[in-house]
Protein backbone atom coordinates (compact mmCIF):
# COMPACT_ATOMS: atom_id res chain seq x y z
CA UNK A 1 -218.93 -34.13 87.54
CA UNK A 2 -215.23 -33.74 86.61
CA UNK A 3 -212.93 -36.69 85.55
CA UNK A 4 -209.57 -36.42 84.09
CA UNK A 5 -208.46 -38.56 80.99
CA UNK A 6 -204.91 -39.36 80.53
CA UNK A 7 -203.24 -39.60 77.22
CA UNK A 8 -199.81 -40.48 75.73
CA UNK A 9 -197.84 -37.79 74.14
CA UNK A 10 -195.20 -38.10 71.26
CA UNK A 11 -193.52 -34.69 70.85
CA UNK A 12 -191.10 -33.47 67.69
CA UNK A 13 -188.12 -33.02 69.47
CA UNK A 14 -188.62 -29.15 68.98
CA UNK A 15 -192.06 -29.89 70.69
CA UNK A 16 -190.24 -31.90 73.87
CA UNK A 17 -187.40 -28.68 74.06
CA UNK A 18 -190.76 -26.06 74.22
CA UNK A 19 -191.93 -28.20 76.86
CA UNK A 20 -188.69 -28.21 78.53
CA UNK A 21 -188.54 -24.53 78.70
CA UNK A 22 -192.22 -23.79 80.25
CA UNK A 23 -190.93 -26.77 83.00
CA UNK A 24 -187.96 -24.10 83.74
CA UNK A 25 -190.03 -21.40 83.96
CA UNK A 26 -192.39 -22.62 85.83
CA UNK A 27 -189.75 -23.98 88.39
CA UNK A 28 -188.02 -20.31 88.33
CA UNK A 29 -191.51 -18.94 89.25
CA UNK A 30 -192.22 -20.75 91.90
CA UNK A 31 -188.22 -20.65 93.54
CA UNK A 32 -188.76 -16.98 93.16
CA UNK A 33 -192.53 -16.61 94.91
CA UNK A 34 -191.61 -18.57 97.53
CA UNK A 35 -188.33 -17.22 98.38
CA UNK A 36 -190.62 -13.68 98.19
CA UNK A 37 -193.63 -14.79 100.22
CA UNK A 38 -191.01 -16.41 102.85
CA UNK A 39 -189.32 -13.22 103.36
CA UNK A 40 -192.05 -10.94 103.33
CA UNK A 41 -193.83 -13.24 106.31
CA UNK A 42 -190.40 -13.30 108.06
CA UNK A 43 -189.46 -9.65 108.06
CA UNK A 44 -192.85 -7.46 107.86
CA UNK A 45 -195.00 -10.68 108.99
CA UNK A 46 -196.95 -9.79 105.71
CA UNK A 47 -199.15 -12.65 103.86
CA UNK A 48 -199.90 -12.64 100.13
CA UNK A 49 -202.67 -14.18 98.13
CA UNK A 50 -202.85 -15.19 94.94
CA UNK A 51 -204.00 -12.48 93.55
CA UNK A 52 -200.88 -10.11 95.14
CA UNK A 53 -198.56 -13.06 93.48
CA UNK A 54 -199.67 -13.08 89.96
CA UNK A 55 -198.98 -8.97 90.11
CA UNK A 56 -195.55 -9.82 91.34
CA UNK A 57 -194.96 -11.83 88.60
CA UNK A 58 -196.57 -9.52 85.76
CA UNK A 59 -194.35 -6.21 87.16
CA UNK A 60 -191.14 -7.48 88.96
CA UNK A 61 -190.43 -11.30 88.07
CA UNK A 62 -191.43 -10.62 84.00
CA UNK A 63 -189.46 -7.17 83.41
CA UNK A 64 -186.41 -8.50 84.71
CA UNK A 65 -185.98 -11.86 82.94
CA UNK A 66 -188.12 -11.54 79.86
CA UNK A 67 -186.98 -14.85 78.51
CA UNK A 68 -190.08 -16.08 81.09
CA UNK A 69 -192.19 -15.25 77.88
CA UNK A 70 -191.44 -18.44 76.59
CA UNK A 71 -193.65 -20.03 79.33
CA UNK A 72 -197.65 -18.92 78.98
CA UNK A 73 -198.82 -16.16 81.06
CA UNK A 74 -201.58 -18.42 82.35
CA UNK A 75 -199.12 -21.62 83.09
CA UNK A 76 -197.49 -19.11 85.32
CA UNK A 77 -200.31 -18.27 86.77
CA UNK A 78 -201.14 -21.84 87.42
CA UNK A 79 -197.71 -21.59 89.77
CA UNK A 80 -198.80 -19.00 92.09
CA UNK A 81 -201.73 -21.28 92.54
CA UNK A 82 -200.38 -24.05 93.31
CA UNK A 83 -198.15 -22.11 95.88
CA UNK A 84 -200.81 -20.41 97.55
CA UNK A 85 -202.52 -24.20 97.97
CA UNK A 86 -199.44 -25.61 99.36
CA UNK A 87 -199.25 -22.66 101.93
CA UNK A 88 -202.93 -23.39 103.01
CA UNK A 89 -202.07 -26.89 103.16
CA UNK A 90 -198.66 -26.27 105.55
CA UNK A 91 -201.06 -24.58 107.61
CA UNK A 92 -203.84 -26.91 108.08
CA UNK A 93 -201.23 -29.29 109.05
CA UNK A 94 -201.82 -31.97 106.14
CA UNK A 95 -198.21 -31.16 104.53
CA UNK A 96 -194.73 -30.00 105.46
CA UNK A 97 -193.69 -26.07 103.90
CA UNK A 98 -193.34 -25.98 100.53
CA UNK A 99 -189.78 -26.40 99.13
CA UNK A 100 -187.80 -25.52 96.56
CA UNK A 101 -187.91 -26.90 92.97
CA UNK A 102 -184.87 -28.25 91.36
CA UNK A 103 -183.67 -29.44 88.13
CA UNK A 104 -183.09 -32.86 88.17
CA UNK A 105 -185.51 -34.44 90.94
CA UNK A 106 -188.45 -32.40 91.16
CA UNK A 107 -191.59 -33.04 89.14
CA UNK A 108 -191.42 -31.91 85.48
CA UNK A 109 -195.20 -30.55 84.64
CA UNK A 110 -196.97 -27.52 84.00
CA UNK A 111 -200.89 -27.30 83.04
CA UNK A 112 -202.62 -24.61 80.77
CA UNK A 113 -205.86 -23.57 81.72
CA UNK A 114 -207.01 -22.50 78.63
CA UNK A 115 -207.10 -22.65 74.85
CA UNK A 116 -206.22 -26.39 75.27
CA UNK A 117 -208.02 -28.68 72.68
CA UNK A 118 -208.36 -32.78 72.64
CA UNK A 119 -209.26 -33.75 68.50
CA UNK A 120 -210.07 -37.89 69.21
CA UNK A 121 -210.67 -38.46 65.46
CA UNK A 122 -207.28 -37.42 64.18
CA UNK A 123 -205.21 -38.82 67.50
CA UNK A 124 -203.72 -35.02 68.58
CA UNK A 125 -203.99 -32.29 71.62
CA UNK A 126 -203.19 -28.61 71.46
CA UNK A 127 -200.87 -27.71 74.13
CA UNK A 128 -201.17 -23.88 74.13
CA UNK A 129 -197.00 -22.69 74.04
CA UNK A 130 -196.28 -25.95 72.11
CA UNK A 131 -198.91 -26.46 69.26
CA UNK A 132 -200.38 -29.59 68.14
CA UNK A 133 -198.79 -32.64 69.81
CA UNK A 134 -199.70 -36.42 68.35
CA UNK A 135 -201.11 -38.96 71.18
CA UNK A 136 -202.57 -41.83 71.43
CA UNK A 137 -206.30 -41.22 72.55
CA UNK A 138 -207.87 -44.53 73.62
CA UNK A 139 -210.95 -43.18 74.36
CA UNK A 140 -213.09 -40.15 73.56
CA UNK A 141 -213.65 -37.65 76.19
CA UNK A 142 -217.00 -36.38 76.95
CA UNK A 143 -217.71 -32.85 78.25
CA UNK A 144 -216.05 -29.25 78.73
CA UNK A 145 -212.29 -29.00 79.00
CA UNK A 146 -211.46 -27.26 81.78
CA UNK A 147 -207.64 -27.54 81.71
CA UNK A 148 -204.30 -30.02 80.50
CA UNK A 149 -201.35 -30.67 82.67
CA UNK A 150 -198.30 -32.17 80.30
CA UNK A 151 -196.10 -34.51 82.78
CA UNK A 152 -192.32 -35.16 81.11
CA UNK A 153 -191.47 -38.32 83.25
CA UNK A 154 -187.91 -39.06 83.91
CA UNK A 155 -187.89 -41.98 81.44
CA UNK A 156 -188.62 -39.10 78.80
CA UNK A 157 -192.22 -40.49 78.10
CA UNK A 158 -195.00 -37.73 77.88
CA UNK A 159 -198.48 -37.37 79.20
CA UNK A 160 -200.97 -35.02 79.04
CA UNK A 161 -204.36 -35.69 81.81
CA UNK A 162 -207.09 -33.94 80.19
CA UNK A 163 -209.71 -32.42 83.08
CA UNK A 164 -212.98 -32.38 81.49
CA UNK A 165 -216.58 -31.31 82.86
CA UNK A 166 -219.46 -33.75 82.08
CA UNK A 167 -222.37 -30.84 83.50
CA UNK A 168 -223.69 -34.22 85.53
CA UNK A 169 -224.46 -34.54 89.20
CA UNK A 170 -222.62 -37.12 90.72
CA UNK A 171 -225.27 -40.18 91.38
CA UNK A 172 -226.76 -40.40 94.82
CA UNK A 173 -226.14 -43.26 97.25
CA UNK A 174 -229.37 -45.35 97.63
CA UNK A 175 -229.63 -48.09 100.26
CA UNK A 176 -232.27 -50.34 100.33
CA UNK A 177 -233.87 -52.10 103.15
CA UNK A 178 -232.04 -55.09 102.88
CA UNK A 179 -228.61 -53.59 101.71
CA UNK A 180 -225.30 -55.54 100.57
CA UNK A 181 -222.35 -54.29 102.36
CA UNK A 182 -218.77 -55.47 101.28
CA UNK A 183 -216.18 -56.00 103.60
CA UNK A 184 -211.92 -55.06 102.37
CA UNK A 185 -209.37 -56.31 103.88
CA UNK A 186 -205.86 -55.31 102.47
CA UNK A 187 -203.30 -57.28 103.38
CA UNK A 188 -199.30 -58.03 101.91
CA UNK A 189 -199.75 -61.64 101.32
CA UNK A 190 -203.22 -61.18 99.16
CA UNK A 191 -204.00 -57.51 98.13
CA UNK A 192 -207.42 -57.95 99.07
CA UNK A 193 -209.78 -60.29 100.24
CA UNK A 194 -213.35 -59.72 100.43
CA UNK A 195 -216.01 -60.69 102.79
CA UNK A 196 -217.92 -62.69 99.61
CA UNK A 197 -214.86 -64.72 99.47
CA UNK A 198 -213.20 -63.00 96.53
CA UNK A 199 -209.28 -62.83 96.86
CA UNK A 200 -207.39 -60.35 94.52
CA UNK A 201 -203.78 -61.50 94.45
CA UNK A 202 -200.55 -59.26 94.90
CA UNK A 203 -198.77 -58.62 91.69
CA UNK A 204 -195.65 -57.60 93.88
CA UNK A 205 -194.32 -55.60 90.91
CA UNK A 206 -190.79 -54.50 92.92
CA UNK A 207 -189.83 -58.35 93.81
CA UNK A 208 -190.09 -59.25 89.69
CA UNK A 209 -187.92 -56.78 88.54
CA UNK A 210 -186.09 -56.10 92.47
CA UNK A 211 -182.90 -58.00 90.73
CA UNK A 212 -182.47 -56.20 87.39
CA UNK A 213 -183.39 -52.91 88.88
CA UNK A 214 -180.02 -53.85 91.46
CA UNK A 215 -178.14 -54.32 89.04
CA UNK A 216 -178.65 -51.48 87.29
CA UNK A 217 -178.12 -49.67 90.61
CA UNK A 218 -174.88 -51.03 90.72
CA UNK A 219 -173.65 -50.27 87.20
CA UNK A 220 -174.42 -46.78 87.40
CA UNK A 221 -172.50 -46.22 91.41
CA UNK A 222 -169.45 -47.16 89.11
CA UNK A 223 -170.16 -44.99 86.05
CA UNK A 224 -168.33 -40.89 85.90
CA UNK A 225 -171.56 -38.75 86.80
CA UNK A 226 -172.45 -36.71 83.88
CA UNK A 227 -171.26 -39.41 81.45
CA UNK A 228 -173.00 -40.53 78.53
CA UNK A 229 -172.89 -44.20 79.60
CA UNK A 230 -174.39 -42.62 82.99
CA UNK A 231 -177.04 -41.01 81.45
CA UNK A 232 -178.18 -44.18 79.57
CA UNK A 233 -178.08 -46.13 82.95
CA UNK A 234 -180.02 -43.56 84.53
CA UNK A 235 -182.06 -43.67 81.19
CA UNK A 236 -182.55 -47.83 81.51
CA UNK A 237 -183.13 -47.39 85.72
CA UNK A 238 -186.06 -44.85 85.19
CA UNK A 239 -187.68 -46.29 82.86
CA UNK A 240 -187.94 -49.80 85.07
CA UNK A 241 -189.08 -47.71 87.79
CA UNK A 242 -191.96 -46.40 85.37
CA UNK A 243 -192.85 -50.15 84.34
CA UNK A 244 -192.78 -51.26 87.61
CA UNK A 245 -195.56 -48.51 88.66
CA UNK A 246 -197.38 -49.15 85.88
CA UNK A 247 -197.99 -52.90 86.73
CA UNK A 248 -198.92 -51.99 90.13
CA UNK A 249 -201.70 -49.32 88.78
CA UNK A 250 -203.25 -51.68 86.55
CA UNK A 251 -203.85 -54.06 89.00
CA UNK A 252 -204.98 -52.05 91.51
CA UNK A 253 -207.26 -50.29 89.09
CA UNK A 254 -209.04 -53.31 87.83
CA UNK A 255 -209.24 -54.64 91.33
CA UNK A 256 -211.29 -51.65 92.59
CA UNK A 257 -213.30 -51.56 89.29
CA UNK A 258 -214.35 -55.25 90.18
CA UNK A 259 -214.72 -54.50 93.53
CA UNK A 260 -217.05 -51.20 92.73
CA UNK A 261 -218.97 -52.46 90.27
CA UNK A 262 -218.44 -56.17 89.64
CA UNK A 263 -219.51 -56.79 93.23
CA UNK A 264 -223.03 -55.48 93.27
CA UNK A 265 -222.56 -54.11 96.60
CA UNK A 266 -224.43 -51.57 97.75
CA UNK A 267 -221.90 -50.29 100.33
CA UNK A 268 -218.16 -50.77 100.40
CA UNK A 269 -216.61 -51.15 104.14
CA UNK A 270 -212.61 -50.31 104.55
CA UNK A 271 -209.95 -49.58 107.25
CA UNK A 272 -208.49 -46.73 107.88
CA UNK A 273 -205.36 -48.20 108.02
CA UNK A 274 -201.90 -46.20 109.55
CA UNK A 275 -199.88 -46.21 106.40
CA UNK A 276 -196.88 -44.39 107.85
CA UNK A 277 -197.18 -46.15 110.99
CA UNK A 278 -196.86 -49.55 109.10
CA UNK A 279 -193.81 -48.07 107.43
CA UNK A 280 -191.72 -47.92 110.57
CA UNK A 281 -190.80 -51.81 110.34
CA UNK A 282 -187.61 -51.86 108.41
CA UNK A 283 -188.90 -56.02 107.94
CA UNK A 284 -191.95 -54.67 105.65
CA UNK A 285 -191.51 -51.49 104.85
CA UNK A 286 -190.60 -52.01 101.26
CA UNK A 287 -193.52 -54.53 100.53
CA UNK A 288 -195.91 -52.56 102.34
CA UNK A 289 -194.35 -49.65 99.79
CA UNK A 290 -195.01 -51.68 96.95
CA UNK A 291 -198.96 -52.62 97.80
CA UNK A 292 -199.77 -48.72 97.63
CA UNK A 293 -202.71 -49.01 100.27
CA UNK A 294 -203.10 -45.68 100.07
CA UNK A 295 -203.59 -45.36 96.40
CA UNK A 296 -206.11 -48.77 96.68
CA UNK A 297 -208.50 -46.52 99.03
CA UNK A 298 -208.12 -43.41 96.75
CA UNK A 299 -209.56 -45.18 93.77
CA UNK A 300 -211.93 -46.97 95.73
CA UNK A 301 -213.41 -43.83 97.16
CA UNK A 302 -213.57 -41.79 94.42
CA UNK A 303 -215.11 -44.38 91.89
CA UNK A 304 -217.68 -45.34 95.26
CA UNK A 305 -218.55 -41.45 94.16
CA UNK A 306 -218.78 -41.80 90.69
CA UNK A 307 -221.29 -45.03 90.77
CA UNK A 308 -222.78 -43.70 93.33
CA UNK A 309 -221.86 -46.41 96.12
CA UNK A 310 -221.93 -45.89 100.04
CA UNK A 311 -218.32 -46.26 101.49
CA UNK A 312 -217.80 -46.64 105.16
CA UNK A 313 -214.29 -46.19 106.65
CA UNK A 314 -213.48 -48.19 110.09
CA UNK A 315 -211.67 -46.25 112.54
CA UNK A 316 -207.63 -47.71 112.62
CA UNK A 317 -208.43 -49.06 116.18
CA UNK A 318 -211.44 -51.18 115.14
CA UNK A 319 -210.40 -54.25 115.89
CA UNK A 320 -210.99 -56.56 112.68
CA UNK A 321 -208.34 -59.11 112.73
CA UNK A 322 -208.64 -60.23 116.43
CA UNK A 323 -212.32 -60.51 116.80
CA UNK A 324 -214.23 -63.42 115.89
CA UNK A 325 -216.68 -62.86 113.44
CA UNK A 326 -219.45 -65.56 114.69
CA UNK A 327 -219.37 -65.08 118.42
CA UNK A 328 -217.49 -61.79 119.22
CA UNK A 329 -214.84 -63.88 121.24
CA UNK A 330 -211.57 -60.69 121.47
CA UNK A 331 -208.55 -62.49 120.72
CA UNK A 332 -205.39 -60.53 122.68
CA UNK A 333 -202.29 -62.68 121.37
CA UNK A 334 -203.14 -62.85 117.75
CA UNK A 335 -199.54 -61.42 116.11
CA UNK A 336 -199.11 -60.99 112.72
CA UNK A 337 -197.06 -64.50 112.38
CA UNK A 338 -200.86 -66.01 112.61
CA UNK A 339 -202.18 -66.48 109.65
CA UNK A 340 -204.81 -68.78 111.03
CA UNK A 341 -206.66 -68.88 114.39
CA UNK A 342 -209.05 -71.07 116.14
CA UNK A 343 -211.91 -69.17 118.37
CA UNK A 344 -211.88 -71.07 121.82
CA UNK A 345 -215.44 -69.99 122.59
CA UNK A 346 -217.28 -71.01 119.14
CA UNK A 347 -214.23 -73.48 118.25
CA UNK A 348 -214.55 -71.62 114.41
CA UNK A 349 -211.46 -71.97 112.56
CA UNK A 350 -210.63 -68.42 110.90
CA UNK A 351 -208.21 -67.48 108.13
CA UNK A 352 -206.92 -63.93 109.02
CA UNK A 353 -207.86 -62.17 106.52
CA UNK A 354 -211.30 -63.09 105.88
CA UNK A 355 -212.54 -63.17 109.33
CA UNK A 356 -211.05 -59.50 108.64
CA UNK A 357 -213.44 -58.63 106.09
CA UNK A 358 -216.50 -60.50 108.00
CA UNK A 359 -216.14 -58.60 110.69
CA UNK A 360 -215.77 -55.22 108.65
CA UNK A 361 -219.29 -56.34 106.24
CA UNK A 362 -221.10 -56.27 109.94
CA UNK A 363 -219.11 -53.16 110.85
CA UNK A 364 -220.99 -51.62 107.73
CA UNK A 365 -224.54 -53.76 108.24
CA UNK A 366 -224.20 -51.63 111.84
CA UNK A 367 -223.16 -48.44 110.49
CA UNK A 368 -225.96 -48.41 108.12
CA UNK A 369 -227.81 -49.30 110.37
CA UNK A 370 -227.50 -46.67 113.00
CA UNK A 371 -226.83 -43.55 110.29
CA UNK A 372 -231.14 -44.84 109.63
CA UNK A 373 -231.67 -44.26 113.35
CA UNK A 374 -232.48 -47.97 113.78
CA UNK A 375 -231.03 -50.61 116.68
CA UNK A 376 -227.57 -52.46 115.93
CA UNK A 377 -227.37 -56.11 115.21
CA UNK A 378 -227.26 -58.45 118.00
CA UNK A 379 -224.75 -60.25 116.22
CA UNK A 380 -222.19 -57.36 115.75
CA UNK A 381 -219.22 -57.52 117.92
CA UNK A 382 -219.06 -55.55 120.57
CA UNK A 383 -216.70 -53.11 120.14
CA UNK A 384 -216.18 -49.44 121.92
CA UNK A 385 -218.11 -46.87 120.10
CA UNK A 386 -215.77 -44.08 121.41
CA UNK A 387 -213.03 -45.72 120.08
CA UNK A 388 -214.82 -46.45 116.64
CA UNK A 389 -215.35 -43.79 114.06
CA UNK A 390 -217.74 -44.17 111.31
CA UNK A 391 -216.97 -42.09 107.79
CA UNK A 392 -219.80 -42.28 104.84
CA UNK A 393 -219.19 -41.10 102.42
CA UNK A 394 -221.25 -40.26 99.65
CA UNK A 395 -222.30 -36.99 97.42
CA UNK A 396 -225.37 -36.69 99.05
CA UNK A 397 -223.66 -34.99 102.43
CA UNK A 398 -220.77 -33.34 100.02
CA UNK A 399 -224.04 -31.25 98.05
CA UNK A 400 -225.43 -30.61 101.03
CA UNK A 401 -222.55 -29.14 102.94
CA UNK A 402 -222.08 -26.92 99.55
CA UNK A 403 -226.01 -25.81 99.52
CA UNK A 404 -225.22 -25.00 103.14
CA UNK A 405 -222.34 -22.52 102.27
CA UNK A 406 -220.19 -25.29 104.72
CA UNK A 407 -216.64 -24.95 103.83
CA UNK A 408 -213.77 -24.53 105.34
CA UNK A 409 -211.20 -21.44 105.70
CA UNK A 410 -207.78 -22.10 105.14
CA UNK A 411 -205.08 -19.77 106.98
CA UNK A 412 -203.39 -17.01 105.34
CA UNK A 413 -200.49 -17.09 103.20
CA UNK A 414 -197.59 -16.14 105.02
């Protein structure tokens, strides 16, 4: 099983201008592969593979600008990669086509695959290109290293996520007879709230520092671009940003390590909730922004796979929030002004977002229940099964799929 470790980095300043070249060549590299593989598609419809890209680089791209030595030969490598994975992704349909890289607002990173080294005892990492670079290592790492990717933030802070290999099996997903399903319901007002009557609250990182970070804003709109007063302001704004994420990870992280392990649920029941759709209203767009529900599922599914925890995904039209979750009673008008409800059938009074998470604990009880090839719950709502889709996940069907030989081909690179 692989997990990544991230450390802090405090480069010499030679160290941070070293970095700063591999970043450049790295970006050159990959402006000049895809400008190449986007005008070999377009005028001989020709496709190239990683393989055909890395000899591109070794006999055309090299020769001609040797100063591209300062960069590893296996960072640049690394670039061809990543191209080639953005292509397959374009053509899968899960991203747009790849773009070009440029100076000042693209990503600053590169990653070396080999001859990297993490020594925990006297607090340093060997960046291969860059030499022995002091950082702060919390915790040791345990396993193989299979690669480091350095990350120069705009704030100037360093980090270096260390990908190591354990050699163990993820665990497998056991349910019992009687098994304990927990029901998430993410909301704005409360970032979670769970079906066992846990509420996680929302730090709402933006709104604490929303009127500093305007400020700032408006200092530098008045400041000569290129300035040295401009660079501090955009100096002071970045690094704001960067606290302001940072609150927002830590409290999402501990929130899904309670909720994965703390919880003693067997399974975990979520929505599959349309981010993107929920960011068309211009009223909540920005708080909706700063809850990250998409990064609160990614954690929660990939530590559900490292405990080895059942997690069921509700399809985006299951009904949670308008169904009662003691009779079944469909409620048509609820709007999301009502915060509270009263079922006219049962006469139950429900709070929104815990009737929520009921109603997604007996989505799971059902799922479980019908993945073991026994009868669902009288009790469950009834709800359209077409309309419903149920998504375990759970090692058990990702080994199998790979025993199989199940995978799936991605298009050409064009």
């Amino acid at each position: 099983m692989q997990k990544a470790y991230r450390f802090r980095l405090y480069p010499t300043d030679e160290q941070r201008e070293q970095m700063s070249r591999i970043i450049g060549c790295c970006r050159f590299v990959w402006n000049r592969l895809l400008e190449y593989s986007s005008k070999s598609y377009q005028r001989r419809s020709e496709s190239h593979s990683a393989f055909d890209l890395n000899n591109f680089i070794a006999h055309t791209i090299k020769p001609a600008f040797p100063w591209l030595s300062d960069a590893p030969a296996q960072t640049l490598q690394c670039v061809s990669a990543d191209l080639t994975s953005a292509f397959k992704a374009f053509f899968r349909g899960d991203s747009s086509y790849p773009k070009f890289k440029t100076k000042h607002r693209s990503k600053k990173s590169f990653r070396i695959p080999q001859r990297g080294k993490v020594d925990a005892d006297d607090n340093r990492i060997y960046v291969q290109g860059v030499g022995w670079v002091e950082a702060v290592i919390h915790r040791k790492p345990a396993g193989r290293l299979k690669n480091i990717t350095v990350t120069v933030n705009p704030s100037g802070t360093v980090y270096a996520s260390c990908l190591f290999e354990d050699g163990l099996e993820a665990p497998i997903p056991v349910v019992p007879e009687n098994p304990k399903v927990l029901g998430i319901d993410l909301n704005l007002e409360r970032l979670a709230v769970c079906s066992d009557g846990t509420e996680y609250g929302n730090p709402r990182a933006l709104k604490q520092h929303e009127r500093r970070l305007k400020h700032l804003q408006k200092l530098l709109s008045k400041k000569k671009k290129g300035s040295e007063n401009w660079k501090k302001l955009k100096h002071e704004i970045a690094s704001l940003n960067e606290k302001i994420a940072n609150i927002r990870k830590d409290e999402i992280h501990k929130m899904t390590k309670s909720i994965v392990c703390d919880s003693q649920a067997d399974a975990i029941a979520i929505e599959d909730l349309n981010v993107s759709g929920m960011m068309r209203n211009s009223k909540l767009s920005k708080h909706i922004q700063d809850a990250s529900f998409f990064e609160t599922r990614r954690q929660i599914e990939y530590k559900c796979l490292w405990y080895g925890k059942t997690l069921i995904t509700a399809d985006r039209f299951f009904a949670s929030s308008r169904t009662c979750s003691m009779c079944g009673w469909h409620n048509d008008g609820l709007t999301l002004h009502d915060r509270e409800w009263e079922c006219p059938m049962c006469h139950t009074r429900h709070d929104r977002d815990r009737n929520s998470a009921l109603n997604l604990e007996s989505f799971g009880l059902s799922a479980l229940a019908r993945d073991a090839g026994e009868v669902k719950p009288p009790e469950m709502p009834s709800v359209d099964e077409s309309r419903v889709c149920t998504c375990i996940r759970s090692m058990a069907s990702v080994n199998e799929e790979k025993d199989h030989g199940c995978s799936m081909e991605a298009p050409k690179l064009a």
